[in-house]
Protein backbone atom coordinates (compact mmCIF):
# COMPACT_ATOMS: atom_id res chain seq x y z
CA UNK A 1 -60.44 35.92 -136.72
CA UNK A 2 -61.02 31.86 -136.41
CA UNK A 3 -58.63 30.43 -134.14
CA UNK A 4 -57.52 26.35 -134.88
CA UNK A 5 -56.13 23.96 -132.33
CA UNK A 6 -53.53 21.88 -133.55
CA UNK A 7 -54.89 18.89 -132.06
CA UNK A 8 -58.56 19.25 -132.51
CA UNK A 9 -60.70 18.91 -129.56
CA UNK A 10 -64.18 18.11 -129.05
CA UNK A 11 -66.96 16.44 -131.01
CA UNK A 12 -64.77 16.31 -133.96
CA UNK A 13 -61.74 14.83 -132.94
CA UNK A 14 -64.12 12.05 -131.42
CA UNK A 15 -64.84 11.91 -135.02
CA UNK A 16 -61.78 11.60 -136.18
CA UNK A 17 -60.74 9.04 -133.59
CA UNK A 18 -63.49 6.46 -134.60
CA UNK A 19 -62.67 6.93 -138.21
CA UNK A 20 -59.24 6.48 -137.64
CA UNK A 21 -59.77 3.44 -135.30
CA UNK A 22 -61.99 1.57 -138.04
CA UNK A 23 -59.65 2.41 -140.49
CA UNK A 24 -57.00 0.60 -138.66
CA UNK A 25 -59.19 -2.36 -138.01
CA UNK A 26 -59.86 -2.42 -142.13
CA UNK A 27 -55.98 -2.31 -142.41
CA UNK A 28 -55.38 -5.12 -139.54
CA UNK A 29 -58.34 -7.11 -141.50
CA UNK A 30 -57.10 -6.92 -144.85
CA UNK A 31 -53.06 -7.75 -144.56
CA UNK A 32 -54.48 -10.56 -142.07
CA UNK A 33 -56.40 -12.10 -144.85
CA UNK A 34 -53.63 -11.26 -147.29
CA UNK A 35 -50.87 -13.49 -144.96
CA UNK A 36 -53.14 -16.34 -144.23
CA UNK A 37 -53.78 -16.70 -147.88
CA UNK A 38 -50.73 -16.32 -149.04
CA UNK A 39 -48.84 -18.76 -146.51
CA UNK A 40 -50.70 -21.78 -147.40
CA UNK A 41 -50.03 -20.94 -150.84
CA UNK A 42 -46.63 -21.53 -150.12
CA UNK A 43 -46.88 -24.77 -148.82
CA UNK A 44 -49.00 -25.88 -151.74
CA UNK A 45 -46.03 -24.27 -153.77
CA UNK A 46 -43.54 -26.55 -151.63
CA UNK A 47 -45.51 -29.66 -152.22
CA UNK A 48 -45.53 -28.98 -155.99
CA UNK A 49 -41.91 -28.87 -156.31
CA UNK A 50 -41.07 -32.01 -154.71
CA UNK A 51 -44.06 -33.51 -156.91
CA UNK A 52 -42.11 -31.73 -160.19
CA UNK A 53 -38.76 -33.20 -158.78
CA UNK A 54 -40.04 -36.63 -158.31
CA UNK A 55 -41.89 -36.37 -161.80
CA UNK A 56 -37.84 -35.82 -162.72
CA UNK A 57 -35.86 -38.19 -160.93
CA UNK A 58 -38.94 -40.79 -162.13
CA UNK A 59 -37.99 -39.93 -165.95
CA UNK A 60 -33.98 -39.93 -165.21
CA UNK A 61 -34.76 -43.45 -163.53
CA UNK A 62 -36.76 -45.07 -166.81
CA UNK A 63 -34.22 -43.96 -169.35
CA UNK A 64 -30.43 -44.72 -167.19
CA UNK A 65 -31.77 -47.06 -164.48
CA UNK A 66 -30.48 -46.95 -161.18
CA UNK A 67 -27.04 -45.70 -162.42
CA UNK A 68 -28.89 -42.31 -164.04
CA UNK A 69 -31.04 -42.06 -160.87
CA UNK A 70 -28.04 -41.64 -159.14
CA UNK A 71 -26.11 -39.62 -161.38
CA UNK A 72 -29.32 -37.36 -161.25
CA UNK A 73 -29.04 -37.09 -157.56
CA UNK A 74 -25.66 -36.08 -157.06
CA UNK A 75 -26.24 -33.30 -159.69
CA UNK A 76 -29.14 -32.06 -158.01
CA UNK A 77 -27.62 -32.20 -154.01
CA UNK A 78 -24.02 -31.49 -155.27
CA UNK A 79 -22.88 -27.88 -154.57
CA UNK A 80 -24.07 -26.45 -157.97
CA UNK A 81 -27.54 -27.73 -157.32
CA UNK A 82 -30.43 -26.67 -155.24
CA UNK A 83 -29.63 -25.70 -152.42
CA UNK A 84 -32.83 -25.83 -150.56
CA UNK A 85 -33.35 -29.47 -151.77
CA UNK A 86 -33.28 -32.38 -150.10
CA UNK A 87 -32.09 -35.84 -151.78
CA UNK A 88 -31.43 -39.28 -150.34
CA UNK A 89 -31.00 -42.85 -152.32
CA UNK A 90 -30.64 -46.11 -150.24
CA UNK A 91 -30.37 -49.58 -151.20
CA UNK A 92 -32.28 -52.01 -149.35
CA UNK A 93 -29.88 -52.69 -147.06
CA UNK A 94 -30.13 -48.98 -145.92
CA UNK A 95 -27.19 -47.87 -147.56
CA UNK A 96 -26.57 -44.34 -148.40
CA UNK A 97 -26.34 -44.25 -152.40
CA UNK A 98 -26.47 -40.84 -153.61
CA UNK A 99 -27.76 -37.51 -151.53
CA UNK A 100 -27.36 -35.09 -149.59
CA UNK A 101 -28.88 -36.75 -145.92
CA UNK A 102 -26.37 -38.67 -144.20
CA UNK A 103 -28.82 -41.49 -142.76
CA UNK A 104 -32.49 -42.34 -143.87
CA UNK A 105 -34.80 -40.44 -141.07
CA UNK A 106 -36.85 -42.77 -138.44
CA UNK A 107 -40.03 -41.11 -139.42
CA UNK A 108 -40.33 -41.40 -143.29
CA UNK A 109 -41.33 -45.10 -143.90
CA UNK A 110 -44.52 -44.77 -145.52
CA UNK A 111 -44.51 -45.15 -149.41
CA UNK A 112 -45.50 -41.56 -151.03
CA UNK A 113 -46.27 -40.35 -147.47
CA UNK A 114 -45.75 -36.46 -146.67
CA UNK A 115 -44.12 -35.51 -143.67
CA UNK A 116 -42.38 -32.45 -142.45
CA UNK A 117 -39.05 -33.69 -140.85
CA UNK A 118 -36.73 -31.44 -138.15
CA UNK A 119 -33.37 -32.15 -139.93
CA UNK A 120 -29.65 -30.86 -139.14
CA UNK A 121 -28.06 -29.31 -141.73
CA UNK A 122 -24.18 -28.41 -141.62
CA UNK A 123 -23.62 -24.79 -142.63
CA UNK A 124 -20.61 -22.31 -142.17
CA UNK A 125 -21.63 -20.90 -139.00
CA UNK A 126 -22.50 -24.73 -137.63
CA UNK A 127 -25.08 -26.95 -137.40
CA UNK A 128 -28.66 -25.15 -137.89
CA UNK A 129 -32.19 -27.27 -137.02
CA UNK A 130 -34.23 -26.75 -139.78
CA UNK A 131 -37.90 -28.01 -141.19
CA UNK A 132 -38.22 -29.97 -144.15
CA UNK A 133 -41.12 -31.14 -146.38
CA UNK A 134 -40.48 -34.34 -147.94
CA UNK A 135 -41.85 -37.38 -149.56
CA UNK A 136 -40.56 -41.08 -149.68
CA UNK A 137 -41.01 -43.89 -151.88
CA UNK A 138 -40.39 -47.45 -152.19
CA UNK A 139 -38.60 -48.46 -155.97
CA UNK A 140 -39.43 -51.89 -157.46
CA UNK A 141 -35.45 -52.99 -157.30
CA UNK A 142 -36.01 -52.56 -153.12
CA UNK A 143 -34.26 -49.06 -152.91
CA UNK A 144 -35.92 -46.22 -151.12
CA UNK A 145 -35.77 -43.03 -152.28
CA UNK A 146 -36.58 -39.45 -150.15
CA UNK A 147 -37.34 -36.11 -151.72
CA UNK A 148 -37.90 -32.69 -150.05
CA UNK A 149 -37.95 -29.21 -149.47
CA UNK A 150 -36.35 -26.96 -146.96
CA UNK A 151 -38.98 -24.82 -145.84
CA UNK A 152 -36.03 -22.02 -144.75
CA UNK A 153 -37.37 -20.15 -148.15
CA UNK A 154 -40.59 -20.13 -146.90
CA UNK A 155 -39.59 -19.00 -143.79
CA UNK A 156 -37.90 -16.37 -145.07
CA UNK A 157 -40.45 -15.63 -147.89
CA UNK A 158 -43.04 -15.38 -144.94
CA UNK A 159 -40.91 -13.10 -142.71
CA UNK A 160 -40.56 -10.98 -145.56
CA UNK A 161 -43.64 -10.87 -146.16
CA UNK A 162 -44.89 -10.14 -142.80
CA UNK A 163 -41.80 -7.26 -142.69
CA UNK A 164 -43.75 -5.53 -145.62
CA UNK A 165 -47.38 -6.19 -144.36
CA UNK A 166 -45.78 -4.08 -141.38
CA UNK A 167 -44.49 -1.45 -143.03
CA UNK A 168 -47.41 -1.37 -144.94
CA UNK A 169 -49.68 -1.21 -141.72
CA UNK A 170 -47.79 1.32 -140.12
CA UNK A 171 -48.06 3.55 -143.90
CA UNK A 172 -51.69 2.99 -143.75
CA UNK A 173 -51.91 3.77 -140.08
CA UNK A 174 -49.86 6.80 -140.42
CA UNK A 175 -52.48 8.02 -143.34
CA UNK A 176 -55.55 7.60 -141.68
CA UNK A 177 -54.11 9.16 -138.62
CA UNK A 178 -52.99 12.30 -141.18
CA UNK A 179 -56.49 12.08 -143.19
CA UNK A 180 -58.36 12.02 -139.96
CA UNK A 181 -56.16 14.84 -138.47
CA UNK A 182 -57.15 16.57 -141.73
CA UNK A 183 -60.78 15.87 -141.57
CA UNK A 184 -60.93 16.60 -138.14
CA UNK A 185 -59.60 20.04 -138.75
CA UNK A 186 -61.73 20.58 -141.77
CA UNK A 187 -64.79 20.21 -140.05
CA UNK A 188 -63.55 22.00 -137.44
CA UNK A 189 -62.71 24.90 -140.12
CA UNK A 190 -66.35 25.16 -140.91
CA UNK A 191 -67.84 24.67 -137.70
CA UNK A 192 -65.90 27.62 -136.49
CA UNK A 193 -66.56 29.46 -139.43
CA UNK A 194 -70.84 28.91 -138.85
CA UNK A 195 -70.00 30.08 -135.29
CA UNK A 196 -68.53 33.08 -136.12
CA UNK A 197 -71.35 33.75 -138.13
CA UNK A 198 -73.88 33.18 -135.46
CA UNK A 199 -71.61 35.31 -132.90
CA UNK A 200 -72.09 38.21 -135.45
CA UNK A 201 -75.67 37.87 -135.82
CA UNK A 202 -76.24 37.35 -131.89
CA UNK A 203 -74.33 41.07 -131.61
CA UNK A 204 -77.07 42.21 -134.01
CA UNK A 205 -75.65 41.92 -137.87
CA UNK A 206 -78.35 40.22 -139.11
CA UNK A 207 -76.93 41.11 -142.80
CA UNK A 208 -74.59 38.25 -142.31
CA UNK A 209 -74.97 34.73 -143.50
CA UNK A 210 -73.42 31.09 -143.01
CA UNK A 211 -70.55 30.63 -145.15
CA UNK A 212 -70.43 28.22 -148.25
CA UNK A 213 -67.43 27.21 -149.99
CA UNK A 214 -69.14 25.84 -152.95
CA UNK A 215 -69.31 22.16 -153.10
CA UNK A 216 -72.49 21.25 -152.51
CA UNK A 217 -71.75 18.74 -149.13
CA UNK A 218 -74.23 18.51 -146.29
CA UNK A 219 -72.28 21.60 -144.58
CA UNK A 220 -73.57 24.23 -148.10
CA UNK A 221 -77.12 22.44 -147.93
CA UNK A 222 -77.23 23.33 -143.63
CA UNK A 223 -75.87 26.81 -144.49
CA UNK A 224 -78.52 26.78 -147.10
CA UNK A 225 -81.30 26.00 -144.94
CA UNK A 226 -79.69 28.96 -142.37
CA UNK A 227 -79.31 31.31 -144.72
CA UNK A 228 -83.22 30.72 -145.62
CA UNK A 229 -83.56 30.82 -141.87
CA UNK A 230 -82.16 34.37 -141.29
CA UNK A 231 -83.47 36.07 -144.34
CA UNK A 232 -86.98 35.20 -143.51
CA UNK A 233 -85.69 36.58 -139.52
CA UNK A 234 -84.24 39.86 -141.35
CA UNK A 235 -87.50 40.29 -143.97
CA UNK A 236 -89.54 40.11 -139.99
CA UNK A 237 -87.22 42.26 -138.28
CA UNK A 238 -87.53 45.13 -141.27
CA UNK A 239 -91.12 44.36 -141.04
CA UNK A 240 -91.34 45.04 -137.27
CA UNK A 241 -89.31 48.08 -137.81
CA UNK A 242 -91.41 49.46 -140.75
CA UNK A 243 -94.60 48.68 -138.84
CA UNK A 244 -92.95 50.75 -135.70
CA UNK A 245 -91.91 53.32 -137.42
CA UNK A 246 -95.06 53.42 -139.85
CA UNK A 247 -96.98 53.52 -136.60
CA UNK A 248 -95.26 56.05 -135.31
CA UNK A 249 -95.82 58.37 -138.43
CA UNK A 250 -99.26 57.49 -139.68
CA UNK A 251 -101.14 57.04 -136.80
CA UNK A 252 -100.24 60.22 -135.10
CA UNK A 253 -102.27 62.42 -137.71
CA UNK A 254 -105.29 60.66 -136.49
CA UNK A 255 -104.60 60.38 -133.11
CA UNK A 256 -103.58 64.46 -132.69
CA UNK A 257 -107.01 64.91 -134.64
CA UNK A 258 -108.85 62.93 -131.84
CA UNK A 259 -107.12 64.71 -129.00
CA UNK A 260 -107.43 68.19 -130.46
CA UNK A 261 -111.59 67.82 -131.62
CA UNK A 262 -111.70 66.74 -127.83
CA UNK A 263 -109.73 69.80 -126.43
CA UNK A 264 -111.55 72.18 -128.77
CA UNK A 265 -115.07 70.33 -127.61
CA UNK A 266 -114.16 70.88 -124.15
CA UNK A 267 -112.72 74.91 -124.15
CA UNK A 268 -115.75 75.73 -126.20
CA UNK A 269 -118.98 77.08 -124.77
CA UNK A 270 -121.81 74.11 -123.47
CA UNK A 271 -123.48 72.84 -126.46
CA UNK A 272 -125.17 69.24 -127.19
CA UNK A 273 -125.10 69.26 -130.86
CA UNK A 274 -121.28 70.41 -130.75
CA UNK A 275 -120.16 67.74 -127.99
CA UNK A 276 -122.15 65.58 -130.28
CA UNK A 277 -120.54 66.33 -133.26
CA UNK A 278 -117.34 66.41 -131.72
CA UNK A 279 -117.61 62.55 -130.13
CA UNK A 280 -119.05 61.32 -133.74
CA UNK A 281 -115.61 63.06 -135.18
CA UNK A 282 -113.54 61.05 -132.39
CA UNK A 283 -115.64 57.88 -133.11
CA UNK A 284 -114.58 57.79 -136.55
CA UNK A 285 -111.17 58.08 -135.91
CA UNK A 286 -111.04 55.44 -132.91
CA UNK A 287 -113.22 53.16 -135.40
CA UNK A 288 -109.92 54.19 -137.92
CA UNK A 289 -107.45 53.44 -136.31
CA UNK A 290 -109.00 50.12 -134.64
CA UNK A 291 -109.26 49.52 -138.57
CA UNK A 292 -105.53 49.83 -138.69
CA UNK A 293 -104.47 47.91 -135.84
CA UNK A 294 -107.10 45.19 -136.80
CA UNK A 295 -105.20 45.17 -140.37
CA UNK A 296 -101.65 45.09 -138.77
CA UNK A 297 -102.88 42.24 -136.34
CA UNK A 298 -104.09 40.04 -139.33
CA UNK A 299 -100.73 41.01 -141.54
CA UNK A 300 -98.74 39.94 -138.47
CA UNK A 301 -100.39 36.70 -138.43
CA UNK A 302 -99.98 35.84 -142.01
CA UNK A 303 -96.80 36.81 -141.91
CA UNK A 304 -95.42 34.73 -138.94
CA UNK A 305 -97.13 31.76 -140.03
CA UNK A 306 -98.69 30.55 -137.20
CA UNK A 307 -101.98 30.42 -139.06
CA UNK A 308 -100.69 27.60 -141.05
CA UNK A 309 -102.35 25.27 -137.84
CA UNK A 310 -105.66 26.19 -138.52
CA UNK A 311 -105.62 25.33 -142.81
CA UNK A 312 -108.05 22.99 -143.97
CA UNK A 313 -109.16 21.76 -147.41
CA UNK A 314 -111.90 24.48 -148.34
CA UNK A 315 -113.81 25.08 -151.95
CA UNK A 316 -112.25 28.73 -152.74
CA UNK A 317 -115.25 29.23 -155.56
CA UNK A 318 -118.05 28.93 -152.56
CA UNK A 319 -116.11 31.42 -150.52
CA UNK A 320 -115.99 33.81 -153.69
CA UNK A 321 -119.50 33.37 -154.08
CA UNK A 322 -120.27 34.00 -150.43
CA UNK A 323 -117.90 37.34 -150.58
CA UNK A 324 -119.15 38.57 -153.93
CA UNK A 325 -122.89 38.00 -152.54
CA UNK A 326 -122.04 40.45 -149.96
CA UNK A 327 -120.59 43.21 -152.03
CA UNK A 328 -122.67 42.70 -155.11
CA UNK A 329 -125.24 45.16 -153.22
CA UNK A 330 -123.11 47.97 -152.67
CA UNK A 331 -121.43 47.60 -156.45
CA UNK A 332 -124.90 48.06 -157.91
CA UNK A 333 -125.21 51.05 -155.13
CA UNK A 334 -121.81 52.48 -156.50
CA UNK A 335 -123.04 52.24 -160.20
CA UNK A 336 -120.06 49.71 -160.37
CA UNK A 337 -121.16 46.90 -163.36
CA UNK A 338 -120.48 43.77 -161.57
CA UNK A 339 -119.44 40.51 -163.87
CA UNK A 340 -118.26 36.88 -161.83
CA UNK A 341 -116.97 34.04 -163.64
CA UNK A 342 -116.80 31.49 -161.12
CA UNK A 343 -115.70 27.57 -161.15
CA UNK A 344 -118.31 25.15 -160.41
CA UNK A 345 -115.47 23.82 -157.50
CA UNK A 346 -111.56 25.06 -156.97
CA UNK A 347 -110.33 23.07 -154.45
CA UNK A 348 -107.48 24.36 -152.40
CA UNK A 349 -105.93 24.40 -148.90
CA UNK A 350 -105.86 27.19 -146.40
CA UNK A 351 -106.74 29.68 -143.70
CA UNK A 352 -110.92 30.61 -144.94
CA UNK A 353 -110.66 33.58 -142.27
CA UNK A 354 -108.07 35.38 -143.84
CA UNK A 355 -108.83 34.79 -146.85
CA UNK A 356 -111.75 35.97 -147.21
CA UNK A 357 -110.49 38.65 -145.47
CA UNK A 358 -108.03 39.47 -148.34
CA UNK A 359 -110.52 38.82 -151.01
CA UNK A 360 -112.68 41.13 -149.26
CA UNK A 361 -109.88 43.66 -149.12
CA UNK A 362 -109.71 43.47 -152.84
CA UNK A 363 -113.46 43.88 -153.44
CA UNK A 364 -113.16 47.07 -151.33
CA UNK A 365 -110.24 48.05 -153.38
CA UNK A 366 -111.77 47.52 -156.50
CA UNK A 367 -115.15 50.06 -155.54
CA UNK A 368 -112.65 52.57 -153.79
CA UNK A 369 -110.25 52.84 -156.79
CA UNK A 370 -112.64 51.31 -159.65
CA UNK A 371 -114.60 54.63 -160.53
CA UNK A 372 -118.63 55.16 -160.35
CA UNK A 373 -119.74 53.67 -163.75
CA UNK A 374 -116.94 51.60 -164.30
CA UNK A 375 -117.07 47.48 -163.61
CA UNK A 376 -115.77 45.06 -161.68
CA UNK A 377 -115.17 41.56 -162.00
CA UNK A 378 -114.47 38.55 -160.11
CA UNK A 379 -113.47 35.17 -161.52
CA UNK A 380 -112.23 31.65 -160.13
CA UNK A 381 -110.92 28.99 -162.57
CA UNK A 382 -109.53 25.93 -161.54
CA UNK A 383 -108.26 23.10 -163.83
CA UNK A 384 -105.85 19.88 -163.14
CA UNK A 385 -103.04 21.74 -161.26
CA UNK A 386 -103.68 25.40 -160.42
CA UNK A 387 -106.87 27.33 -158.80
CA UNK A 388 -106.88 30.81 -159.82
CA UNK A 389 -108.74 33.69 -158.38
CA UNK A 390 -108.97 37.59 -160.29
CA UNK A 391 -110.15 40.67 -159.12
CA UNK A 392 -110.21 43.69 -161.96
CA UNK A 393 -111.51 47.18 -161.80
CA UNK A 394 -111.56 50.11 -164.21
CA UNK A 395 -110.04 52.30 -162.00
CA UNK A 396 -107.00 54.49 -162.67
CA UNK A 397 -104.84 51.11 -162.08
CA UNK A 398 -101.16 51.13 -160.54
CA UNK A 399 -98.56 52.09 -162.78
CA UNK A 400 -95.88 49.10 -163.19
CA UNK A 401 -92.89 50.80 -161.21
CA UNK A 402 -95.18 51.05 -157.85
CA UNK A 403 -96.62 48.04 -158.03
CA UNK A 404 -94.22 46.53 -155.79
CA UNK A 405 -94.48 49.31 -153.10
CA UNK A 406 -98.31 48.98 -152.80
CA UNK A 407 -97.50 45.70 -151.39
CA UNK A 408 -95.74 47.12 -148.32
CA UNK A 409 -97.32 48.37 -144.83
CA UNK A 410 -99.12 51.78 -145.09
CA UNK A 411 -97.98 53.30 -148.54
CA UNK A 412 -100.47 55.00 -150.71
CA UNK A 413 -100.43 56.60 -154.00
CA UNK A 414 -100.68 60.00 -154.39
CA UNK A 415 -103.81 60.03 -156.51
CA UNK A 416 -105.26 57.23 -153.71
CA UNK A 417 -105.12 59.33 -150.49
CA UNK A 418 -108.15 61.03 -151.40
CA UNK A 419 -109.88 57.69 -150.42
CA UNK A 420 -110.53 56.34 -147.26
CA UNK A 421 -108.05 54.18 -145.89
CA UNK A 422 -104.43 53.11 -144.15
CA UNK A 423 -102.56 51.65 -146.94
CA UNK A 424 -103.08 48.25 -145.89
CA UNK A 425 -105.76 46.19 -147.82
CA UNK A 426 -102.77 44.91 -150.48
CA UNK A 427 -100.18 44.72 -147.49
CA UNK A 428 -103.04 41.78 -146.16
CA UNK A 429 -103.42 40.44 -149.94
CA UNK A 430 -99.56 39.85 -150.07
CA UNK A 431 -99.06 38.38 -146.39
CA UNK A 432 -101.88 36.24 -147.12
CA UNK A 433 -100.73 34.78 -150.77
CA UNK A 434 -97.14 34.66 -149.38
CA UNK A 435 -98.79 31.88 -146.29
CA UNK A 436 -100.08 29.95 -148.78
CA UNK A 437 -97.38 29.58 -151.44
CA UNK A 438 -99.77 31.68 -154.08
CA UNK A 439 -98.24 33.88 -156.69
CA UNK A 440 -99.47 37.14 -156.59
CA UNK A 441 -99.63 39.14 -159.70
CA UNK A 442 -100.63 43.24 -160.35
CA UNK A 443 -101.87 43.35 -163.65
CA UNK A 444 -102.62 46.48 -166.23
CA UNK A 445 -106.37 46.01 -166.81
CA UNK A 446 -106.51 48.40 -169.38
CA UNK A 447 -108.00 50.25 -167.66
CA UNK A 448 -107.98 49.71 -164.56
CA UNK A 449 -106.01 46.75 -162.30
CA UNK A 450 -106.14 43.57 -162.77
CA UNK A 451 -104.95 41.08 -159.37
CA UNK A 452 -104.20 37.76 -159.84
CA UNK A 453 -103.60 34.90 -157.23
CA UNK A 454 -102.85 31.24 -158.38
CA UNK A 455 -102.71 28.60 -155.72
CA UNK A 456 -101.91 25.29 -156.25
CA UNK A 457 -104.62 22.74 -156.23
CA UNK A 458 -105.48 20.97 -153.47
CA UNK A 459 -107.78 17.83 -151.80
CA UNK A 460 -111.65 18.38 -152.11
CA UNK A 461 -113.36 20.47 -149.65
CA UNK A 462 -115.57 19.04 -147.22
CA UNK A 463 -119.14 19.11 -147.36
């Protein structure tokens, strides 16, 4: 059973820490552009409203003179008005006239020049120092007026605002330490779960296979390729295993043959022609099983795909014709009708030792099985995409159902065994088409089989 930390360890909570560190600098980044875009904005906001207000007291001025500008202040700076405004008339003797400022402040004595002024302002709990945006004027009649802003809303506005962009930070940081706590212990999940896997197979279950929980991420497409991985180790292992136990079964007819022809040579009385015979007998079946072992060598290295390092672009229609020249001879000898169709070039890349080692497998096939009178035919045809090569007798043929187990190490037919042989030549045919990607096909010839390989086209062969 899979055993979690709590607090992953390791490779992924590395993992986790880095995504959870530059998720915290995205957070910091964001609400730090968010405040210094947003506190200017109140400022500009500030500098609006004493513009509106000035817009105001301008108006009240034109329509009741200085009498309505005053009357306009006190409304504004009495208690029912603003209370973040600030409001200050003087004649030009420097008289307080209306407001809410006690004395005209050193600094503002430009006309329509913005300042921020550090003002004392009477509340219940005492005097309080606060900032203030403001703007003076000169009027025509010699009085000076002063309007501003106390910048305690802003204040506040901005501590609020910094209050939230902290709670805010510390939400976000609290989620991206819980989603990479999460992550962290998801990938943990399934890199335990592909361990446990592997410690099965390393005790010898090599039935089991990386786990996939369906949703198509990099971890399905790695248990994929695995999966791939250990089949093609299982489909070897069975392989070794047949071929060992194979071994052990077939080859130990021929091999108590041999020893017994040599005991019975040797207890027998002194004779030539018999020792003769009897080492001619042993020959064959040393040149048999050789056969075999040369067969299972050659399998072996299709099948492990080591000869992959040796392929090279090769015509496959000249290495037909070279094959069929050689067993042309003995199909005429055989009273086999030989017929080749072959492509003027077929292009294709791959291993020319073995195969033409597996076409000549299926050329010996063919006069074996094919019958004395019969035919046999070879053809190669090759067009944009595909090369295809076709060997067909009018033997007996394979009946559909076993035409799958002719493909495997050592079987043979019942009504094949009278012929020569191990039970090998398709074995090679089907190790070899398997190397190079070539679909191999048993075909009712009627009568007779019919074996198809089509590879897929490749660059132009050499000259």
């Amino acid at each position: 059973m899979a055993r979690f930390r709590l607090l992953p360890t390791g490779a992924t909570a590395r993992f986790a820490l880095i995504y959870f560190a530059l998720f915290a600098v995205s957070v910091l980044l964001l609400l730090g552009w968010v405040y210094i875009r947003t506190v200017p904005m109140l400022d500009r906001q500030v500098g609006e409203t004493v513009a509106a207000e000035l817009r105001g007291l301008a108006d009240q001025a034109r329509e009741g003179g200085l009498p309505g500008l005053v009357e306009a202040i006190e409304r504004r700076a009495g208690d029912g008005g603003d209370p973040d405004g600030v409001y200050l008339l003087v004649g030009p003797d420097g008289r307080k006239l209306a407001g809410n400022l006690g004395t005209w402040p050193e600094p503002a004595k430009g006309d329509g020049e913005w300042l921020l002024l550090e003002l004392q302002r009477r509340t219940e709990s005492g005097l309080q120092s606060r900032e203030v945006g403001a703007r003076s004027f000169d009027l025509q009649s010699g009085h000076r007026l002063l309007v501003g802003r106390d910048f305690g809303a802003r204040a506040r506005y901005a501590g609020a605002l910094v209050e939230a962009l902290g709670w805010a930070l510390g939400a976000a940081l609290l989620l991206g330490l819980g989603g990479g706590w999460l992550l962290s212990r998801n990938v943990a999940k399934r890199v335990e779960q592909v361990s446990g896997t592997a410690r099965q197979i390393i005790r010898g279950d090599l039935s089991q296979r990386m786990p996939k929980d369906g949703s198509g991420d990099e971890f399905d497409r790695l248990s994929d390729s695995l999966n791939a991985m250990l089949q093609r180790i299982e489909e070897l292992m069975t392989g070794l295993r047949t071929v060992s136990d194979s071994l052990a079964h077939d080859l130990r007819s021929p091999l108590t043959r041999l020893k017994g022809r040599i005991e019975l040579a040797l207890r027998g009385p002194e004779d030539p022609a018999a020792y003769r015979e009897a080492l001619e007998k042993a020959l064959a079946e040393a040149d048999h099983l050789l056969a075999t072992f040369a067969g299972l060598l050659s399998i072996a290295r299709a099948e492990a795909g080591a000869a992959k390092a040796q392929f090279e672009p090769l015509d496959l229609a000249r290495l037909a014709e070279e094959i069929g020249e050689l067993y042309e001879p003995a199909a005429s000898e055989a009273g086999v009708v030989w017929t080749g169709e072959i492509a003027v070039s077929a292009p294709i890349y791959g291993h020319r030792q073995l195969l033409a080692q597996m076409l000549s497998n299926l050329l010996d096939n063919a006069l074996k099985h094919g019958g004395a009178g019969g035919r046999l035919s070879l053809a190669v045809r090759a067009d944009a995409e595909r090369v295809e090569l076709t060997v067909a007798d009018a033997g007996l043929g394979i009946p559909e159902r076993d035409r799958q187990a002719v493909l495997q190490r050592f079987v043979r037919l019942d009504e094949s065994r009278r012929a020569p042989g191990s039970g090998l030549g398709l074995s090679l045919v089907a190790a070899v088409a398997k190397l190079h990607d070539a679909e191999l096909r048993l075909e009712d010839n009627a009568p007779g089989l019919r074996v198809r390989l089509v590879f897929e086209r490749g660059p132009a062969a050499l000259s």
